[in-house]
Protein backbone atom coordinates (compact mmCIF):
# COMPACT_ATOMS: atom_id res chain seq x y z
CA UNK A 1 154.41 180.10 171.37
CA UNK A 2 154.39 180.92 167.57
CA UNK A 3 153.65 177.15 167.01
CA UNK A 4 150.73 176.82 169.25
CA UNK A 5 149.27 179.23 167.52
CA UNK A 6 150.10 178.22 164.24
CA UNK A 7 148.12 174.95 165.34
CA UNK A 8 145.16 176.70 166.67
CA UNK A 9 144.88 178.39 163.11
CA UNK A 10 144.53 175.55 161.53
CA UNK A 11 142.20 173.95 163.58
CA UNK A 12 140.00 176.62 163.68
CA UNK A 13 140.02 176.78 159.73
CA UNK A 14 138.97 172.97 160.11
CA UNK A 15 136.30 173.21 162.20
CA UNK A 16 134.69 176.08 160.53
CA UNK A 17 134.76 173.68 156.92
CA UNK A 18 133.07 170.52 159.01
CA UNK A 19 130.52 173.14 160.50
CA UNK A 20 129.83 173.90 156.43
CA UNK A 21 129.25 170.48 155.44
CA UNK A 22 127.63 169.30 158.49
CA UNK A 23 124.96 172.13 157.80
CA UNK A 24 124.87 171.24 154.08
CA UNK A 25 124.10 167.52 154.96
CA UNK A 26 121.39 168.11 157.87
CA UNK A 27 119.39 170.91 155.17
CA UNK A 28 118.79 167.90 152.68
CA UNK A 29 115.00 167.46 152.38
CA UNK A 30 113.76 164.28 154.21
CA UNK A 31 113.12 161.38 151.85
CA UNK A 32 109.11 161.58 151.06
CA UNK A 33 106.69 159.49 153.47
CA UNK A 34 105.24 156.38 151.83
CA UNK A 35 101.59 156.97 151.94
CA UNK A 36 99.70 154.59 153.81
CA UNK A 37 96.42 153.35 152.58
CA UNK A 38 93.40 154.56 154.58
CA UNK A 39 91.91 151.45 156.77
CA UNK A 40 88.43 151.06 155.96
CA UNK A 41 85.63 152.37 158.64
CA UNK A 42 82.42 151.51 159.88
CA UNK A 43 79.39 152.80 157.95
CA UNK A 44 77.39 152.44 161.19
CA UNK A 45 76.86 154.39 164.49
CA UNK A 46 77.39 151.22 166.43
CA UNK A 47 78.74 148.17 165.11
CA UNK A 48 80.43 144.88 165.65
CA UNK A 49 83.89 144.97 164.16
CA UNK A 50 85.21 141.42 163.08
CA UNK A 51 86.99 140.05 160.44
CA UNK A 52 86.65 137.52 157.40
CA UNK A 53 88.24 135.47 154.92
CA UNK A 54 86.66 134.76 151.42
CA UNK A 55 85.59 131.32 150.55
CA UNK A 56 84.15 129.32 147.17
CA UNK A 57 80.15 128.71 148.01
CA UNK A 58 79.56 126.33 150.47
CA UNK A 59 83.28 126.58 151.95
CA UNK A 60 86.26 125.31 150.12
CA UNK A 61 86.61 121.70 150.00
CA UNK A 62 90.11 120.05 151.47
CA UNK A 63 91.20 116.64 149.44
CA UNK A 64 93.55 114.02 150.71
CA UNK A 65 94.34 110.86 149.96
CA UNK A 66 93.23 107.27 151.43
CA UNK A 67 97.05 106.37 151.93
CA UNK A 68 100.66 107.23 152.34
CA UNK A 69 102.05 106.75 148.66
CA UNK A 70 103.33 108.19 145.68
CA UNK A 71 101.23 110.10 143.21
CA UNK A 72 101.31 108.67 139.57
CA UNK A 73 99.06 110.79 137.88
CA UNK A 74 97.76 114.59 137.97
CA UNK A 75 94.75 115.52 135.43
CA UNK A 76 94.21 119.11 136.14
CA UNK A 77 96.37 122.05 137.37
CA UNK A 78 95.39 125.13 139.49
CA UNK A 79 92.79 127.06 138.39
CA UNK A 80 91.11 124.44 135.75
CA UNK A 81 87.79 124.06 136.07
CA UNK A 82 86.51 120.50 136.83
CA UNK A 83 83.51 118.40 137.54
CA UNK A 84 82.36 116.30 139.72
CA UNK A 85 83.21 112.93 139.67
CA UNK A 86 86.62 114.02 137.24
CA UNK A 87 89.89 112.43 138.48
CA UNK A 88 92.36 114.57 139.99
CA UNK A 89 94.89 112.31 141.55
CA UNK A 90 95.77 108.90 141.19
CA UNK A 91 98.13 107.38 143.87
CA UNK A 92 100.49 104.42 142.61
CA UNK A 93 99.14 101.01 141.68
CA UNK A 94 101.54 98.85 140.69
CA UNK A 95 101.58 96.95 143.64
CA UNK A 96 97.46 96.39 143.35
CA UNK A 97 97.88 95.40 139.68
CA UNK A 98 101.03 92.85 140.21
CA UNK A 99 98.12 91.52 142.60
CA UNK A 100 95.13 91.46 140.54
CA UNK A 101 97.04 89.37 138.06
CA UNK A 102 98.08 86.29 140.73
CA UNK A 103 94.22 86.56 141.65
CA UNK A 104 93.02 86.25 138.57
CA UNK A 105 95.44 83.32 137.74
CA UNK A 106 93.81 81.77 141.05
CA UNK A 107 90.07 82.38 139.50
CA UNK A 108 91.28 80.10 136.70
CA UNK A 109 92.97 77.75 138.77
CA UNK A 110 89.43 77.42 140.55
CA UNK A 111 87.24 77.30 137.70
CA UNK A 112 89.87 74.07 136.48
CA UNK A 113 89.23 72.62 140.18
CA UNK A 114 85.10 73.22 139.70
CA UNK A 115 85.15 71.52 136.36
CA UNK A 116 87.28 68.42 137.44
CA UNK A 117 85.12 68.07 140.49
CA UNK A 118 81.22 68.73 138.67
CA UNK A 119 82.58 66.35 136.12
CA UNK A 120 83.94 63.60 138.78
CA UNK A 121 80.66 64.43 140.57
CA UNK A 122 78.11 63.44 137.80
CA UNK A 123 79.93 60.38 137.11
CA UNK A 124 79.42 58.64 140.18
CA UNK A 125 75.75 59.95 139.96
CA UNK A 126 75.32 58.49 136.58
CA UNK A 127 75.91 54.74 138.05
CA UNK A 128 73.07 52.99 139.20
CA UNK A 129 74.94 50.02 140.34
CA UNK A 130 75.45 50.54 144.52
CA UNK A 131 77.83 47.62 144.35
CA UNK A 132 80.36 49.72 142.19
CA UNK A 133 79.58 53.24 143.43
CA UNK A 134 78.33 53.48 147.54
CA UNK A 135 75.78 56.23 148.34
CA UNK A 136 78.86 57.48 150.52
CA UNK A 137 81.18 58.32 147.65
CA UNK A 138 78.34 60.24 146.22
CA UNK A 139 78.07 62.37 149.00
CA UNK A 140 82.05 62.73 148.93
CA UNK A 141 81.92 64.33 145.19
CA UNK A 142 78.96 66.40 145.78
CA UNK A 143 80.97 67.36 149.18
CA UNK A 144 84.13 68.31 147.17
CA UNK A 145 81.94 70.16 144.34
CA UNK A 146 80.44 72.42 146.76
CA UNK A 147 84.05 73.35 148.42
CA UNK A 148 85.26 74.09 144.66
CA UNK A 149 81.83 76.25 143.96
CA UNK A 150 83.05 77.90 147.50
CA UNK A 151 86.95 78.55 146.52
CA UNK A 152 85.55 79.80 143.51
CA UNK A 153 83.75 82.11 144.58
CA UNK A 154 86.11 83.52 147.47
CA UNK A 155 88.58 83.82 144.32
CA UNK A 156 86.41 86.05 142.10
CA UNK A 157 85.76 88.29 145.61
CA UNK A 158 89.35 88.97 146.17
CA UNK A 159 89.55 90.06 142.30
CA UNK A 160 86.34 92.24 143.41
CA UNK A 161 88.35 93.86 146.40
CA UNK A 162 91.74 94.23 144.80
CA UNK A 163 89.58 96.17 141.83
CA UNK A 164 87.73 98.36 144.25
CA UNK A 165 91.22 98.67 146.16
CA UNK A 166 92.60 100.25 142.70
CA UNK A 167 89.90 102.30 142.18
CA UNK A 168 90.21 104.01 145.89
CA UNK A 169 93.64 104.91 144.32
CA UNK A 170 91.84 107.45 142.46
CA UNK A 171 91.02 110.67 143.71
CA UNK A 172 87.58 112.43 142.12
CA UNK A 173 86.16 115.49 143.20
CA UNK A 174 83.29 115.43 145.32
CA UNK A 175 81.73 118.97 143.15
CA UNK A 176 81.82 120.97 140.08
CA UNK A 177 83.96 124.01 140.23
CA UNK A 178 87.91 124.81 139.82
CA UNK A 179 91.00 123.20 141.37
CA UNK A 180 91.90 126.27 143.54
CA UNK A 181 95.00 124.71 144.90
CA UNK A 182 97.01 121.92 144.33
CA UNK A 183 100.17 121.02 146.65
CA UNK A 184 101.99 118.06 145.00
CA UNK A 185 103.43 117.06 141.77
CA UNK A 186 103.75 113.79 140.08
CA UNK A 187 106.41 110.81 141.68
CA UNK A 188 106.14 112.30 144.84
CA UNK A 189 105.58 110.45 147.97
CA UNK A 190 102.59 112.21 149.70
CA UNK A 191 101.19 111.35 153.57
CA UNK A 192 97.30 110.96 154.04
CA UNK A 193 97.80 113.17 156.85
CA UNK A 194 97.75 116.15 154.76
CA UNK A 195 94.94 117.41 152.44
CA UNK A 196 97.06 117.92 149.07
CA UNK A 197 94.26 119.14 146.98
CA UNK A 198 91.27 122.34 147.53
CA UNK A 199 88.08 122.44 145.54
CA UNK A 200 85.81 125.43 145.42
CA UNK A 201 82.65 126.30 143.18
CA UNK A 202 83.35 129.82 142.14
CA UNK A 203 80.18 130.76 140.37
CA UNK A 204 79.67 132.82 143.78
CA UNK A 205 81.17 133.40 146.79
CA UNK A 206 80.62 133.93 150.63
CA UNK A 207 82.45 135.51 153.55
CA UNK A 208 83.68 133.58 156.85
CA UNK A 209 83.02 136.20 159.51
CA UNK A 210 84.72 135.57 162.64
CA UNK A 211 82.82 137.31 165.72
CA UNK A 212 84.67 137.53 168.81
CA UNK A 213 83.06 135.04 171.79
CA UNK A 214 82.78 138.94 173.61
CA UNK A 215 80.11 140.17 171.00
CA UNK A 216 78.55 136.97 170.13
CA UNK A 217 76.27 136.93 172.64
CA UNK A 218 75.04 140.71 170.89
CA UNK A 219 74.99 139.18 167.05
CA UNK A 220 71.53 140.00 165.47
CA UNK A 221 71.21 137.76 162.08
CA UNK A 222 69.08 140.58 160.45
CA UNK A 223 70.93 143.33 161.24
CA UNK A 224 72.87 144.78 157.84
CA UNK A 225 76.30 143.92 157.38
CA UNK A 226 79.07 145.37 155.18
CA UNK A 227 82.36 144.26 153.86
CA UNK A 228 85.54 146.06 152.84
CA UNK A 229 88.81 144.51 151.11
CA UNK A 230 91.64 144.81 153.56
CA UNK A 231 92.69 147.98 154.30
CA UNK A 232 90.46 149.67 151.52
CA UNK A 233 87.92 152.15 152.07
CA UNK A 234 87.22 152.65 149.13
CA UNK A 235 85.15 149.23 148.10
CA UNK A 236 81.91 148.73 150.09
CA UNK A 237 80.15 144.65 149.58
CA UNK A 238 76.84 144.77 151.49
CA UNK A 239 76.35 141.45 152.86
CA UNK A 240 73.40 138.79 152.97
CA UNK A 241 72.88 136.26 156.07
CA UNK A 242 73.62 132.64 155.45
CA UNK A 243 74.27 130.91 158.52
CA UNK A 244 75.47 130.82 161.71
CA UNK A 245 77.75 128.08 162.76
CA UNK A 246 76.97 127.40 166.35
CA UNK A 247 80.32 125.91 167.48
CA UNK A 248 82.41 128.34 168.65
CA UNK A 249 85.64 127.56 167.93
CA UNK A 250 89.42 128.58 168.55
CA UNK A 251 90.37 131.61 166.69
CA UNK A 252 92.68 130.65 163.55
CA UNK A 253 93.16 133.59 161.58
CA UNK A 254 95.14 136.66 163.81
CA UNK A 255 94.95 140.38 162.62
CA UNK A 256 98.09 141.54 164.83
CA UNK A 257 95.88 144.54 166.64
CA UNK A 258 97.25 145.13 169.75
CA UNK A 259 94.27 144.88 171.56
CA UNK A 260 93.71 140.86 169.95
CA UNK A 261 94.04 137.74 172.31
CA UNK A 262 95.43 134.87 170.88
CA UNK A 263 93.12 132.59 173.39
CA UNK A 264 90.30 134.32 171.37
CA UNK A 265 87.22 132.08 170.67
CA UNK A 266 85.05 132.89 168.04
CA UNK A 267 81.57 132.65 166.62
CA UNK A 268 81.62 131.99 163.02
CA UNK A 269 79.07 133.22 160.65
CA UNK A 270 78.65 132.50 156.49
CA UNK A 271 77.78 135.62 154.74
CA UNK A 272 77.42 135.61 150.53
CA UNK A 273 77.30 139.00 148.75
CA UNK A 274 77.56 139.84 144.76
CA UNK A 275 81.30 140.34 143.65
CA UNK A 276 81.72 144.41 142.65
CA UNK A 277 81.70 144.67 139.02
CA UNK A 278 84.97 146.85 139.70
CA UNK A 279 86.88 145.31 141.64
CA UNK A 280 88.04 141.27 142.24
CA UNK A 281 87.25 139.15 144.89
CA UNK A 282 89.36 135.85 144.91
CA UNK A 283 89.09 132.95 147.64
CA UNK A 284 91.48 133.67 151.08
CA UNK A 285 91.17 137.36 150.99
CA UNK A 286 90.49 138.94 154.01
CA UNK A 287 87.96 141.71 154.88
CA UNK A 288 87.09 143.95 157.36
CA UNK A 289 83.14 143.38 158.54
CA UNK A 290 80.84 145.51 160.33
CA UNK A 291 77.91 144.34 161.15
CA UNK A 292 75.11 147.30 162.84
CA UNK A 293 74.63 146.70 166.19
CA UNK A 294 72.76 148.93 168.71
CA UNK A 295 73.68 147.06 171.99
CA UNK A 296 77.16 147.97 171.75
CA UNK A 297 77.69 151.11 173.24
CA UNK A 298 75.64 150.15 176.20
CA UNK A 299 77.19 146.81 176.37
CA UNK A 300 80.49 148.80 176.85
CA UNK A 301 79.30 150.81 179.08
C-alpha cells in the first residue's frame, strides 16, 4: 500500500510540471500576420470588372524562324534597342554556301559552253559556199547556241535562288523598338514551330482588356475606364479607347477567382494610357480594369 502511494506522488508531481510548461508554451504570442496588400477597387458606382495584360504599342510582335535549324548568329540581347530591318538571328548556312559554290562553278561551265557554241555558230555563218556548209547545219549551231543562252541562264537563276535562300536565313525585325525577349542561344537547334524571338516599340504602351462574353454585349467604347497594377490600390492609370477587337476569342490568361470559368470567352479591347511618372509599367503586367457602366446593376437584376 505504501508503494502505491509512493507512485501516485510522483506522478502527481509530474503532471503538475507538464501542466507548467504546457501553459508556458500555449501563452507564447502568435507569430505576427503577414499583411496582405489591399486589392484595388472600382472608382465607379457600376462598372465592368475585367482584367488586362500590358503590351508594347501596337501588340508585341512574336518572331520565328522559316526552318528547323541551328542558330549561328545572335546580334542583340534582351532589352537592346533595335531597328527595323537590323538582324537578329541568323539560322545556319553552310549547307546553302557549299551550294552556291557548285552553282557558280556551273555558271562558268555555261558561259565556256555559250562561247564554244556563239563561236562554232558564226563560223558556219561566215561561209558563203552552200556546198561546204548546208543551210541545215546553220540552223543546227544557231539551235545549239540558243540551248547554251538557255542553260545559261537557268544557271545564273539557281545562283539567284540559293542567294535569296541564304538571305531568308536571316532574321530582321519587322519594327523599331527593343528585343523584349529572346528564347535561344547560339548552336542551338531551334523548330519553326516556336516563335523564339518578341519585339515591342516601347516609346508607349497599351492595355489588353479582356471583357467577359457575359458583359460584352453591355461594353460602351466612351465610357471612362481605369487601370490599377495588380493588387495595388494605390496607383490609378485612366485609360483612352483604342480598339475593339471583334473576335471573341477563348480566354488565355486565368485570374484563379472562384467565381472564373475556364470555358470563358472573351471580348478583347486595346486601351493606351500615359505611364505614371511614379511608378513602372513594363510589358506582361497585369491590371485590374474597370470600365463605368450603368447597365450593370439592372442587367443583374
Amino acid at each position: 500500500m505504501s508503494i502505491f502511494n509512493t507512485i501516485s506522488f510522483y506522478l502527481a508531481i509530474l503532471g503538475i510540471f507538464l501542466t507548467v510548461v504546457m501553459s508556458q508554451l500555449f501563452q507564447q504570442e502568435p507569430p505576427e500576420a503577414v499583411s496582405l496588400k489591399e486589392p484595388s477597387r472600382s472608382p465607379f458606382l457600376q462598372a465592368i470588372a475585367s482584367s488586362g495584360i500590358v503590351e508594347a504599342i501596337d501588340k508585341n510582335i512574336e518572331i520565328g524562324v522559316p526552318e528547323d535549324s541551328i542558330v549561328e548568329k545572335l546580334w542583340f540581347k534582351v532589352g537592346d534597342p533595335i531597328c527595323k530591318g537590323d538582324a537578329l538571328l541568323q539560322l545556319d548556312t553552310r549547307a546553302l554556301k557549299a551550294k552556291l559554290e557548285v552553282q557558280k562553278a556551273k555558271v562558268e561551265v555555261a558561259e565556256a559552253v555559250l562561247k564554244k557554241a556563239i563561236d562554232q555558230f558564226e563560223r558556219v555563218k561566215r561561209v558563203k559556199d552552200s556546198r561546204a556548209v548546208s543551210q541545215e547545219d546553220i540552223n543546227r549551231r544557231e539551235n545549239e547556241r540558243r540551248v547554251a543562252e538557255m542553260k545559261i541562264k537557268a544557271a545564273k537563276a539557281e545562283v539567284e535562288e540559293t542567294k535569296e535562300l541564304l538571305n531568308r536565313l536571316v532574321v530582321c525585325s519587322p519594327i523599331e523598338g527593343v528585343l523584349l525577349k529572346q528564347e535561344v542561344r547560339e548552336g542551338e537547334f531551334v523548330s519553326r514551330n516556336k516563335p523564339l524571338l518578341m519585339v515591342g516599340n516601347l516609346k508607349h504602351l497599351q492595355i489588353r482588356v479582356d471583357i467577359d462574353e457575359q458583359n460584352a454585349g453591355l461594353f460602351d467604347p466612351k465610357s471612362p475606364a481605369v487601370a490599377f497594377p495588380k493588387n495595388n490600390s494605390h496607383v490609378s492609370i485612366p485609360l483612352t479607347f483604342v480598339r475593339i477587337e471583334p473576335y471573341v476569342i477563348p480566354k488565355k490568361s486565368l485570374t484563379g477567382a472562384s467565381e472564373e470559368r475556364v470555358d470563358t470567352r472573351v471580348l478583347q479591347v486595346i486601351y493606351a494610357f500615359e505611364e505614371p511618372k511614379d511608378y513602372a509599367m513594363y510589358v506582361g503586367q497585369q491590371a485590374d480594369v474597370y470600365i463605368e457602366n450603368s447597365q450593370i446593376e439592372a442587367h443583374e437584376e
